[in-house]
PDB file of N, CA and C in Angstrom:
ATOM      1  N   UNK A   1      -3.901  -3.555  15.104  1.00  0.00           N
ATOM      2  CA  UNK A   1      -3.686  -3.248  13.706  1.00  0.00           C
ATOM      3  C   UNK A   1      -2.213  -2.888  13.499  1.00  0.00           C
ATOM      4  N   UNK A   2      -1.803  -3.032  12.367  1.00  0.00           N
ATOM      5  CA  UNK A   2      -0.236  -3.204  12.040  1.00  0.00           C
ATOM      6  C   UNK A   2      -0.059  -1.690  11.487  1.00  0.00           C
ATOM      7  N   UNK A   3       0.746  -0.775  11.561  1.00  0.00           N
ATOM      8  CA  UNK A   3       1.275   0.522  10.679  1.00  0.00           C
ATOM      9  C   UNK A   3       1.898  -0.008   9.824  1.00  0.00           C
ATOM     10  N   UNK A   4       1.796   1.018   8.555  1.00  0.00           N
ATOM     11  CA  UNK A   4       2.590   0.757   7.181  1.00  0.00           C
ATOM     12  C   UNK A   4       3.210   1.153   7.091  1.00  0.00           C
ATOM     13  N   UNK A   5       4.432   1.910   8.406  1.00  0.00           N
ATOM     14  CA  UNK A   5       5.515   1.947   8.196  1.00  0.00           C
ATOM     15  C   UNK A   5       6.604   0.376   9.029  1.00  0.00           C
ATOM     16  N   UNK A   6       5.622  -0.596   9.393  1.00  0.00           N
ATOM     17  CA  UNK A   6       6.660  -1.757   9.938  1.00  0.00           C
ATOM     18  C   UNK A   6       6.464  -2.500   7.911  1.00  0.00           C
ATOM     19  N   UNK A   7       6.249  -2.028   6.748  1.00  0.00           N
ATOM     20  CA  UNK A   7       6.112  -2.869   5.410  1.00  0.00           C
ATOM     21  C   UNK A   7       7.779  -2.551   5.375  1.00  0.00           C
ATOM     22  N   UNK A   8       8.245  -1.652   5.886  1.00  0.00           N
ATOM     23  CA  UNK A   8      10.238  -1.320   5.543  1.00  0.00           C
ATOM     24  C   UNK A   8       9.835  -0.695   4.171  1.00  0.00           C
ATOM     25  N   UNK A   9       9.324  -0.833   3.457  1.00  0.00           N
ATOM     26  CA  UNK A   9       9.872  -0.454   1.776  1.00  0.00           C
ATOM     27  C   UNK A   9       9.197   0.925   1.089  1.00  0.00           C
ATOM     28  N   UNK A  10       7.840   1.201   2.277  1.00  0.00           N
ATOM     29  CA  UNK A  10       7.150   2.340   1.763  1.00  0.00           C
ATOM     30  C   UNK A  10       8.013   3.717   1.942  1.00  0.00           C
ATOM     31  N   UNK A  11       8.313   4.924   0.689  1.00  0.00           N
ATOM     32  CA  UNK A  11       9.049   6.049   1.039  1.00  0.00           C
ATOM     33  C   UNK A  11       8.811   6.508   2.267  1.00  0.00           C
ATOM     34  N   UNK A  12       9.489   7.664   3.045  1.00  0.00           N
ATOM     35  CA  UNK A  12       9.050   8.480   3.752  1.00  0.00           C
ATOM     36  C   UNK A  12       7.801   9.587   3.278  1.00  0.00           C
ATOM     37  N   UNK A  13       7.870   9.828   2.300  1.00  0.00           N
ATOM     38  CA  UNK A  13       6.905  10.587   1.819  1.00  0.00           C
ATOM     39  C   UNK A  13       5.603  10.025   1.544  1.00  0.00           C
ATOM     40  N   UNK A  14       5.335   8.779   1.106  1.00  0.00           N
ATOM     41  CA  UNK A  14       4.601   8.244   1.018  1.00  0.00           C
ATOM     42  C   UNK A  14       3.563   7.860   2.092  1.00  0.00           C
ATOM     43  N   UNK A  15       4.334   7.199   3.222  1.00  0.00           N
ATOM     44  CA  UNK A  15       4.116   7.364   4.644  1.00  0.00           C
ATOM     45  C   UNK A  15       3.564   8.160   5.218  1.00  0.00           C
ATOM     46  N   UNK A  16       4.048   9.683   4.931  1.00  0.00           N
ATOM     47  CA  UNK A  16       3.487  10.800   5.663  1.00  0.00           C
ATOM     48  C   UNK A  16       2.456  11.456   5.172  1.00  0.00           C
ATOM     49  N   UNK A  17       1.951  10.785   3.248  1.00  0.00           N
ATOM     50  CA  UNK A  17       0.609  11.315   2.942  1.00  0.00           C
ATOM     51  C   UNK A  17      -0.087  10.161   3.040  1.00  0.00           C
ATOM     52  N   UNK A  18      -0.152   9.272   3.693  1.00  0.00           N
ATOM     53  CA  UNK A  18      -0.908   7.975   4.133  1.00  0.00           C
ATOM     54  C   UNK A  18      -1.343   8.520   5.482  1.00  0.00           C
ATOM     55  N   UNK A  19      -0.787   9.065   6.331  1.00  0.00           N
ATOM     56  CA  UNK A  19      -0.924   9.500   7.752  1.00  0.00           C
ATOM     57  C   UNK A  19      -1.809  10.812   7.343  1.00  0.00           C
ATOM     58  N   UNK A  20      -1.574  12.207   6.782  1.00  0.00           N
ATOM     59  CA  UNK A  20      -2.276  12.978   6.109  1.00  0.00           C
ATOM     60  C   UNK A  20      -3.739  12.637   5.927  1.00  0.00           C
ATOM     61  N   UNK A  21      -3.634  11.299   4.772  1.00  0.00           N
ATOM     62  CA  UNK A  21      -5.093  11.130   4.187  1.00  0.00           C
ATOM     63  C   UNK A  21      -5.995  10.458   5.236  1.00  0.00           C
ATOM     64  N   UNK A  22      -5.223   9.797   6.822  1.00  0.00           N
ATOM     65  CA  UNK A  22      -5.972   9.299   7.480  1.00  0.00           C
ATOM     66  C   UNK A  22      -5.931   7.586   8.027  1.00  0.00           C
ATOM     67  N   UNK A  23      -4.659   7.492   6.884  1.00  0.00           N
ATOM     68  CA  UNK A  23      -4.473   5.795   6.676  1.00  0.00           C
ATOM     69  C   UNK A  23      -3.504   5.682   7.925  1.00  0.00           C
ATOM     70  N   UNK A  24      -3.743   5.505   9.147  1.00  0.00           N
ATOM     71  CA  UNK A  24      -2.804   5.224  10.233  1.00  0.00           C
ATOM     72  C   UNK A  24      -1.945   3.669  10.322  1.00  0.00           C
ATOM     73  N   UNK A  25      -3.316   3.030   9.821  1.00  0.00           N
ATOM     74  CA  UNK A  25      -2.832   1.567  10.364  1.00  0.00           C
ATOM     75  C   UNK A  25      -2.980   0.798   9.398  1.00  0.00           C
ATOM     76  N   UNK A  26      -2.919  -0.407   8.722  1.00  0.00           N
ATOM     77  CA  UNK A  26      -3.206  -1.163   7.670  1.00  0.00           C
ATOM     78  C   UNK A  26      -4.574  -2.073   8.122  1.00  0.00           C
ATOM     79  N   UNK A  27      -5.189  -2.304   7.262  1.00  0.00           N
ATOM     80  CA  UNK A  27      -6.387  -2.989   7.617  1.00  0.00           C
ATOM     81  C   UNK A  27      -6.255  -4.770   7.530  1.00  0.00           C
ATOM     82  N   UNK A  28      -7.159  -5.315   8.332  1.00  0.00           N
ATOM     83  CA  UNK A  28      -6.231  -6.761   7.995  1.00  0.00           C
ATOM     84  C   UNK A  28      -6.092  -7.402   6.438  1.00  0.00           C
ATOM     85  N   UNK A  29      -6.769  -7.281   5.621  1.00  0.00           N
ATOM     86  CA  UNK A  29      -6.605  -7.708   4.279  1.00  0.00           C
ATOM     87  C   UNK A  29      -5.311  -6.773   3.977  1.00  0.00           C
ATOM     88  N   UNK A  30      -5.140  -5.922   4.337  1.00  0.00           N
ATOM     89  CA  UNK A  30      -4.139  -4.708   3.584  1.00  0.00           C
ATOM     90  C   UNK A  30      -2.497  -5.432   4.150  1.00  0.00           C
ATOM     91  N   UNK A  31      -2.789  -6.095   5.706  1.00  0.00           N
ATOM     92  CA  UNK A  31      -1.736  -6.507   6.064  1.00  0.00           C
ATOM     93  C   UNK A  31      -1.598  -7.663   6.067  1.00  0.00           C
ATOM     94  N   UNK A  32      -2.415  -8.659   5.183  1.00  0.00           N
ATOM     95  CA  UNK A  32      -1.984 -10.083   4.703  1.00  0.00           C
ATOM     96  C   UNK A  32      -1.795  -9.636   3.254  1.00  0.00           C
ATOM     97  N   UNK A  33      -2.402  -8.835   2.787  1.00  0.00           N
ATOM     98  CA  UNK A  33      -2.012  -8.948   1.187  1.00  0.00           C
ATOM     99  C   UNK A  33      -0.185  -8.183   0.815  1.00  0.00           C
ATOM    100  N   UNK A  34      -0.485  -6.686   1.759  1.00  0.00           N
ATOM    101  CA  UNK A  34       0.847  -5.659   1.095  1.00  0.00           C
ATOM    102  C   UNK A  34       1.874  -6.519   0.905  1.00  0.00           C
ATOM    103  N   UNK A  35       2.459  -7.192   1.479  1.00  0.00           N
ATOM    104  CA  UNK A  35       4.084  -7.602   1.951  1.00  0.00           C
ATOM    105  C   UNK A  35       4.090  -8.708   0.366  1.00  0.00           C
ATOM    106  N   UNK A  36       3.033  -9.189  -0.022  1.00  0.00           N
ATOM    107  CA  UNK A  36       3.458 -10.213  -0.711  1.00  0.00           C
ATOM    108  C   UNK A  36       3.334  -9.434  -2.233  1.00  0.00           C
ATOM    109  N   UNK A  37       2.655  -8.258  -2.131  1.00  0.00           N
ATOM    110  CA  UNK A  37       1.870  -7.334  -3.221  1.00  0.00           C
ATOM    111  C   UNK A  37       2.890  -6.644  -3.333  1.00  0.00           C
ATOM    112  N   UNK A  38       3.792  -6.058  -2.683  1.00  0.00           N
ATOM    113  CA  UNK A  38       5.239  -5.481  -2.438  1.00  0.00           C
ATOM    114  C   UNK A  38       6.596  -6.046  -2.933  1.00  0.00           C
ATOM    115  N   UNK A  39       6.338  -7.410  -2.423  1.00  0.00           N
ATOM    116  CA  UNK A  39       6.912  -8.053  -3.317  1.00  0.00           C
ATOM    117  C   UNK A  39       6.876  -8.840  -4.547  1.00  0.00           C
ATOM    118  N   UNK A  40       6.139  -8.232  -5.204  1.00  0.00           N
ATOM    119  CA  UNK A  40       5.971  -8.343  -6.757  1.00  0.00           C
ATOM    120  C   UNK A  40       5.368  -9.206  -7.000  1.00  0.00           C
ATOM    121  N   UNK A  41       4.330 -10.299  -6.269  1.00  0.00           N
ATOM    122  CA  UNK A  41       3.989 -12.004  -6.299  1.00  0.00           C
ATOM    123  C   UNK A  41       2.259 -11.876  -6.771  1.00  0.00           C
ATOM    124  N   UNK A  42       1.935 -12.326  -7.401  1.00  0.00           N
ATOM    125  CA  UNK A  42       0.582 -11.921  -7.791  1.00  0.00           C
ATOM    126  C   UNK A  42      -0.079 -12.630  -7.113  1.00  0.00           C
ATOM    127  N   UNK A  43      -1.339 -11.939  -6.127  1.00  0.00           N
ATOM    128  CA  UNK A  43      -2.278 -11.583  -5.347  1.00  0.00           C
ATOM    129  C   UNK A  43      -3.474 -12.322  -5.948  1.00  0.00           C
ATOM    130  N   UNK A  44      -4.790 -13.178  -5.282  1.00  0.00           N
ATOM    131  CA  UNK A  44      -6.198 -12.908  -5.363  1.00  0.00           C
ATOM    132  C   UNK A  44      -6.661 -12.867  -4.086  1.00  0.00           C
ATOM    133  N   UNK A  45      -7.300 -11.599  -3.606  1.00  0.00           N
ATOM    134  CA  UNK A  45      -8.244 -11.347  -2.299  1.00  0.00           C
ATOM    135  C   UNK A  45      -9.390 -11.394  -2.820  1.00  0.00           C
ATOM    136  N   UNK A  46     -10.142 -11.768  -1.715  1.00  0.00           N
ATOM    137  CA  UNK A  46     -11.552 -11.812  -1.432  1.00  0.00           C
ATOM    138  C   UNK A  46     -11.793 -11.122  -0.359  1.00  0.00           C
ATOM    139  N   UNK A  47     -12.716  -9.958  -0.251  1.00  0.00           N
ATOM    140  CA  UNK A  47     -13.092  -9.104   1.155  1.00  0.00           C
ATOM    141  C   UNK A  47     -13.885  -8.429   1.015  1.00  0.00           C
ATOM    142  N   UNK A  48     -14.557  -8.154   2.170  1.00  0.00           N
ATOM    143  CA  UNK A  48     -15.803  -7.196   1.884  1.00  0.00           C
ATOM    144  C   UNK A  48     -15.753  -5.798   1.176  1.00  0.00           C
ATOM    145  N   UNK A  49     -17.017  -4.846   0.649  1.00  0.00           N
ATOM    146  CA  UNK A  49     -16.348  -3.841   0.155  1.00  0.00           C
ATOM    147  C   UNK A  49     -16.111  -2.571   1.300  1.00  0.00           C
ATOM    148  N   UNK A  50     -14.819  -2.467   1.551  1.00  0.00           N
ATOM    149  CA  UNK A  50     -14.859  -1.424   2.619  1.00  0.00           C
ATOM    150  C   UNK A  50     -13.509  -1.816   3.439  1.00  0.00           C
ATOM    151  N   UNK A  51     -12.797  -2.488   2.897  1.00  0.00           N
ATOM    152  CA  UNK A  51     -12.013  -3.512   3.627  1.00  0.00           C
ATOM    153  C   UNK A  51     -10.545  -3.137   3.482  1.00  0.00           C
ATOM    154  N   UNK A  52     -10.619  -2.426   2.682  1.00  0.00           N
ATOM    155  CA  UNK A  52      -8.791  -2.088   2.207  1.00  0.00           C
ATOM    156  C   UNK A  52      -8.596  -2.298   1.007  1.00  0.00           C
ATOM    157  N   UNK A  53      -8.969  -3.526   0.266  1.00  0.00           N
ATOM    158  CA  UNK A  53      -8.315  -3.824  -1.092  1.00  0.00           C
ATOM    159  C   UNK A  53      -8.162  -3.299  -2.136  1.00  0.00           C
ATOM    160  N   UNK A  54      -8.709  -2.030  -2.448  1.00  0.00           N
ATOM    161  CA  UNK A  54      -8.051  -1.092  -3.380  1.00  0.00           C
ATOM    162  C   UNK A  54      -6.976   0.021  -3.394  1.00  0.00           C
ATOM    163  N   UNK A  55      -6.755  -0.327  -1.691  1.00  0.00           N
ATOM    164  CA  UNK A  55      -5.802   0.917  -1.395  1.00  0.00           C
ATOM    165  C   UNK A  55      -4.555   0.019  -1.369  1.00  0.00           C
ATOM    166  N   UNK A  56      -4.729  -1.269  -0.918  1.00  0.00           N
ATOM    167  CA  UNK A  56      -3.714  -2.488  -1.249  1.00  0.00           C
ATOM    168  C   UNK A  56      -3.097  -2.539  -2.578  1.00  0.00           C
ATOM    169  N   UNK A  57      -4.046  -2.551  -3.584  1.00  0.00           N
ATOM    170  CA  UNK A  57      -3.467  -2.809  -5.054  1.00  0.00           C
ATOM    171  C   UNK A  57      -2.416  -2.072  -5.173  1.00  0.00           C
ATOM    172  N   UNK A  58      -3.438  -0.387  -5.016  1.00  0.00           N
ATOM    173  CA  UNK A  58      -3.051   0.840  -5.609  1.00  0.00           C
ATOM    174  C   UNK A  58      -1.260   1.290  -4.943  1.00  0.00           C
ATOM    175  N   UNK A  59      -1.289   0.929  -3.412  1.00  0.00           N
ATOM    176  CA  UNK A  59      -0.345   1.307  -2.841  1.00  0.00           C
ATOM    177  C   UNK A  59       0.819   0.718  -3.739  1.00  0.00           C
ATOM    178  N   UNK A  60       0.821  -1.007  -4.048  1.00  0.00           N
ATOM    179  CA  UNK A  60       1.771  -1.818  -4.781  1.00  0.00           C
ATOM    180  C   UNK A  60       2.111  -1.210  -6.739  1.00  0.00           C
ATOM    181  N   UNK A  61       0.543  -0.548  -6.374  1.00  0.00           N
ATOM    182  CA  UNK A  61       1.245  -0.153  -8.157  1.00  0.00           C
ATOM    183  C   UNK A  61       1.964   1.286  -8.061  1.00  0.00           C
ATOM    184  N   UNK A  62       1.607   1.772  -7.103  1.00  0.00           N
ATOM    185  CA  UNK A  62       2.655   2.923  -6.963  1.00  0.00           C
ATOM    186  C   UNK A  62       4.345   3.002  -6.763  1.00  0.00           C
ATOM    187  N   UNK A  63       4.408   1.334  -6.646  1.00  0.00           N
ATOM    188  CA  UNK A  63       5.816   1.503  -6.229  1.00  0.00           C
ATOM    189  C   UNK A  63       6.637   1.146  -7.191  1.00  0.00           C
ATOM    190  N   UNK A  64       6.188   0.734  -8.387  1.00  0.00           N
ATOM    191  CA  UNK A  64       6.389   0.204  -9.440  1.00  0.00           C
ATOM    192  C   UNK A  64       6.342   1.792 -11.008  1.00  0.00           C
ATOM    193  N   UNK A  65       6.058   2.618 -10.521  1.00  0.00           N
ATOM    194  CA  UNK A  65       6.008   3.918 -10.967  1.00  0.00           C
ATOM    195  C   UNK A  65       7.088   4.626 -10.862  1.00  0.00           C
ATOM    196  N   UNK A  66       7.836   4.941 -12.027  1.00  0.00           N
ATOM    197  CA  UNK A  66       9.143   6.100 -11.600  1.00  0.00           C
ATOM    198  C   UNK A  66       9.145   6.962 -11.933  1.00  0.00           C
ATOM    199  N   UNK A  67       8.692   8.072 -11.111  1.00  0.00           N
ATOM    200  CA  UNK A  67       8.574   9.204 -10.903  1.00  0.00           C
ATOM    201  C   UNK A  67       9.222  10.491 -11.819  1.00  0.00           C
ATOM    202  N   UNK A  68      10.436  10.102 -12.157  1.00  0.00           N
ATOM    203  CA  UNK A  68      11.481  10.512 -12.700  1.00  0.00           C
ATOM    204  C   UNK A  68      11.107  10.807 -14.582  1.00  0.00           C
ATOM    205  N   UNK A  69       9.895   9.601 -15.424  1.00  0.00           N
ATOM    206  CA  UNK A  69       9.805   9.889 -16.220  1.00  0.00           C
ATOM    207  C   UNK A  69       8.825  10.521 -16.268  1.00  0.00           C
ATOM    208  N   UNK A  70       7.877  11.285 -15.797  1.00  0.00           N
ATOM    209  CA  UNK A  70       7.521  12.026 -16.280  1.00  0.00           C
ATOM    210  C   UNK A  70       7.714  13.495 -16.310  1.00  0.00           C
ATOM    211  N   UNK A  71       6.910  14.243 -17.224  1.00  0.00           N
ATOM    212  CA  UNK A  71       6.928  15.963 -17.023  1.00  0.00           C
ATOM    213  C   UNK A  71       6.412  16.640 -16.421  1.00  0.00           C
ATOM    214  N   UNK A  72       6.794  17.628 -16.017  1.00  0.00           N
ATOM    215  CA  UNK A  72       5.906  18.147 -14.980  1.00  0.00           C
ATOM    216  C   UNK A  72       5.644  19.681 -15.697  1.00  0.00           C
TER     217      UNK A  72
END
């Protein structure tokens, strides 16, 4: 299984609450889809349910989020 820190683009912080929540390694859908989902290219997977693909989406729409506008 591949780590999601060889994707290069995920923060450090991000990384280290992926490791936290348990996410060590990428799952294989997670590591054919991220890189292309990362790079901005629109995606259709097919996979069982249990497989990664919502943590795939979610990871790519997080990176697309700037942090900066909101309030805290």
């Amino acid at each position: 299984m591949t780590a999601f820190s060889t994707l290069n683009v995920l923060p450090p912080a991000q990384l280290t609450n992926l490791n936290e929540l348990g996410y060590l390694t990428m799952t294989p859908v997670q590591a054919a889809a991220l890189p292309a989902i990362l790079a901005g290219k629109d995606v259709r997977v097919q996979a069982k349910t249990g497989s990664g693909k919502t943590a795939a989406f979610g990871l790519g729409l997080l990176q697309q989020i700037d942090a900066s506008l909101f309030q805290t």
